[in-house]
N, C-alpha and C. Protein backbone atom coordinates (compact mmCIF):
# COMPACT_ATOMS: atom_id res chain seq x y z
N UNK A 1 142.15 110.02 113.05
CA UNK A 1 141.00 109.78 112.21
C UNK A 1 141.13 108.40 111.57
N UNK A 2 140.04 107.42 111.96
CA UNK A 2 140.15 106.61 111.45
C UNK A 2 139.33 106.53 109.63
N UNK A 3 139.74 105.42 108.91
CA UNK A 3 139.60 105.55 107.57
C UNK A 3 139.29 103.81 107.38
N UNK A 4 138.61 103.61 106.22
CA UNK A 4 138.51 101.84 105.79
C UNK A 4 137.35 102.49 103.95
N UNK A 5 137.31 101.29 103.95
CA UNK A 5 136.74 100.73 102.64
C UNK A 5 135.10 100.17 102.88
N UNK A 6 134.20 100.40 102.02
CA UNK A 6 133.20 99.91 102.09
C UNK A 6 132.61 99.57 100.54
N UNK A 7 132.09 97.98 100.72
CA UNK A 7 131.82 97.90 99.15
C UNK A 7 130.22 98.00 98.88
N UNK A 8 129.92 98.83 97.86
CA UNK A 8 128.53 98.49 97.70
C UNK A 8 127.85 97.70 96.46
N UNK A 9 126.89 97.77 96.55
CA UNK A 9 126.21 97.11 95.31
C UNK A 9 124.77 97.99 94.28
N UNK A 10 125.21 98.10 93.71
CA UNK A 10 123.94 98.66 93.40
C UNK A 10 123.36 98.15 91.89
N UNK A 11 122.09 97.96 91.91
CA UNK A 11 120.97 96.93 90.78
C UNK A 11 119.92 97.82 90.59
N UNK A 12 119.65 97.87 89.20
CA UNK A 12 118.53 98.78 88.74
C UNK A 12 117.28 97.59 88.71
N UNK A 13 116.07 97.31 89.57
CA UNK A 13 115.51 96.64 89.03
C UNK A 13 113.84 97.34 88.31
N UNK A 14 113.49 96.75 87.02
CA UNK A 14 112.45 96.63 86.60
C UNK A 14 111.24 95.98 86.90
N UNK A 15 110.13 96.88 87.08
CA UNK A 15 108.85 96.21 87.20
C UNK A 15 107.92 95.76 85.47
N UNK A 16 108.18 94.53 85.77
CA UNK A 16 107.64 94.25 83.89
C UNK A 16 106.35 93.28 84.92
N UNK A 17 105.38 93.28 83.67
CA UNK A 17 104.06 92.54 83.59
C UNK A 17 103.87 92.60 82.28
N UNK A 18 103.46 90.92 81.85
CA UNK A 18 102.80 90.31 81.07
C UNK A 18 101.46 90.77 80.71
N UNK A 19 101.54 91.67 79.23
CA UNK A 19 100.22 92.12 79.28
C UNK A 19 99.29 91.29 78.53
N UNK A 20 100.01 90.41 77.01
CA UNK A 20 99.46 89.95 75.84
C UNK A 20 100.27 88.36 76.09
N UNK A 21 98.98 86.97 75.41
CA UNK A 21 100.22 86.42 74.85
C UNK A 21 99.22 85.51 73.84
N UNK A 22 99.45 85.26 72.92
CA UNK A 22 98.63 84.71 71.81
C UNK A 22 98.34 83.30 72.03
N UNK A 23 97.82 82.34 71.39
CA UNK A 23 97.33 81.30 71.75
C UNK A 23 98.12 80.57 71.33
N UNK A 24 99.07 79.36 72.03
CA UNK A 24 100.05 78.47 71.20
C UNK A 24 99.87 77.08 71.16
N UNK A 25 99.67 76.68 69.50
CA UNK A 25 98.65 75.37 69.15
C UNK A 25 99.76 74.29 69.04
N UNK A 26 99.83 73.27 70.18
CA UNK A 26 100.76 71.89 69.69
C UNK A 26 99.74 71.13 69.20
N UNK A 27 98.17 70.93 68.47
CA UNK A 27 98.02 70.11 68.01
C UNK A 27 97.64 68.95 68.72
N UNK A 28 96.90 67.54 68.19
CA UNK A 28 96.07 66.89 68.58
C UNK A 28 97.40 65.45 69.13
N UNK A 29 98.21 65.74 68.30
CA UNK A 29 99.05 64.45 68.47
C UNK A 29 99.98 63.86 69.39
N UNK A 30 100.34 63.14 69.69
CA UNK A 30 100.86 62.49 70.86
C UNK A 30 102.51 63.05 71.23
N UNK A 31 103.11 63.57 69.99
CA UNK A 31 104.44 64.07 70.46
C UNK A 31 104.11 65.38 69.84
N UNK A 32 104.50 66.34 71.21
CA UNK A 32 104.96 68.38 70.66
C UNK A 32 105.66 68.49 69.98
N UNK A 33 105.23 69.01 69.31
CA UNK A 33 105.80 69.88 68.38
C UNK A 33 106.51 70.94 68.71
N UNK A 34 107.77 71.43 69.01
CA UNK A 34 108.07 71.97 69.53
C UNK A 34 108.38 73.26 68.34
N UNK A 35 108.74 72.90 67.55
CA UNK A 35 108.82 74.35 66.26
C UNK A 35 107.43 75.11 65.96
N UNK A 36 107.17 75.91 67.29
CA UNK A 36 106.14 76.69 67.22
C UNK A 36 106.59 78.22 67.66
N UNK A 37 106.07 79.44 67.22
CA UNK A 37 106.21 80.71 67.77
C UNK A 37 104.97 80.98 68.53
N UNK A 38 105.26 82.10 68.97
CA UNK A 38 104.17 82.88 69.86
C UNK A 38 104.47 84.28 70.28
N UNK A 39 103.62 85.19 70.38
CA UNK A 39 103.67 86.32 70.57
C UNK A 39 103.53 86.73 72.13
N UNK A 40 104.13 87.33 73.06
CA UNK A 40 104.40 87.95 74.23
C UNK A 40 104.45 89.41 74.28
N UNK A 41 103.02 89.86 75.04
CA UNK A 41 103.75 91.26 75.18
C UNK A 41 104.14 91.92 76.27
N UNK A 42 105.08 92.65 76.89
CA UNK A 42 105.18 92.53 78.03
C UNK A 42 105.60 94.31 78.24
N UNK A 43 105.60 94.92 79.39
CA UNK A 43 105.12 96.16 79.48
C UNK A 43 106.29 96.42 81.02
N UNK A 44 107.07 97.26 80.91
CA UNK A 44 107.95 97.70 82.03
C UNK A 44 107.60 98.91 82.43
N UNK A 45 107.15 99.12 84.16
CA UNK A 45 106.57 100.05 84.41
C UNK A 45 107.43 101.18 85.33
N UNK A 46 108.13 100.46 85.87
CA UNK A 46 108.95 101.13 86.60
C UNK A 46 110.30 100.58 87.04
N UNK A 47 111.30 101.69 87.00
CA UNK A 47 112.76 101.28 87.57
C UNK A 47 112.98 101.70 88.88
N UNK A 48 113.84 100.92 90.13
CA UNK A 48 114.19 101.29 90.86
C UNK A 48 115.76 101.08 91.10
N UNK A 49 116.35 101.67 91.57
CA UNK A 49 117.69 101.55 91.93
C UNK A 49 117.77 100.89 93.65
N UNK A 50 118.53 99.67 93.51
CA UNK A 50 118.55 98.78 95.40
C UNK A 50 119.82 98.68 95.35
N UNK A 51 120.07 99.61 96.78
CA UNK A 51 121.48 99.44 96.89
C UNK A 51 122.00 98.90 98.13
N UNK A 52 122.89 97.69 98.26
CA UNK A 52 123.34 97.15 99.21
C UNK A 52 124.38 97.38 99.78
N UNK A 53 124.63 97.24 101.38
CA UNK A 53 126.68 97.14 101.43
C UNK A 53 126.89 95.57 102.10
């Protein structure tokens, strides 16, 4: 009987989509402003498990 090793891999991946994202104002002026926030909403719909060898 033969015998060995096999390696696998396995990754849960997520299905996300961008549902929301608010409006983000740099203003009229010639250099961004970069110290701004913004709101993102984002929505995960499903997991799958992918498994490789």
């Amino acid at each position: 009987m033969a015998t060995g090793n096999l390696t696998v891999r396995n990754m849960i991946q997520a299905e996300c989509k961008v549902q929301t994202v608010s409006d983000l104002d740099f203003g009229t002026r010639g250099v961004v402003n970069i110290d701004q926030s913004n709101t993102v909403g984002v929505q995960c719909t499903t997991c799958k498990l992918v498994t490789s060898a």
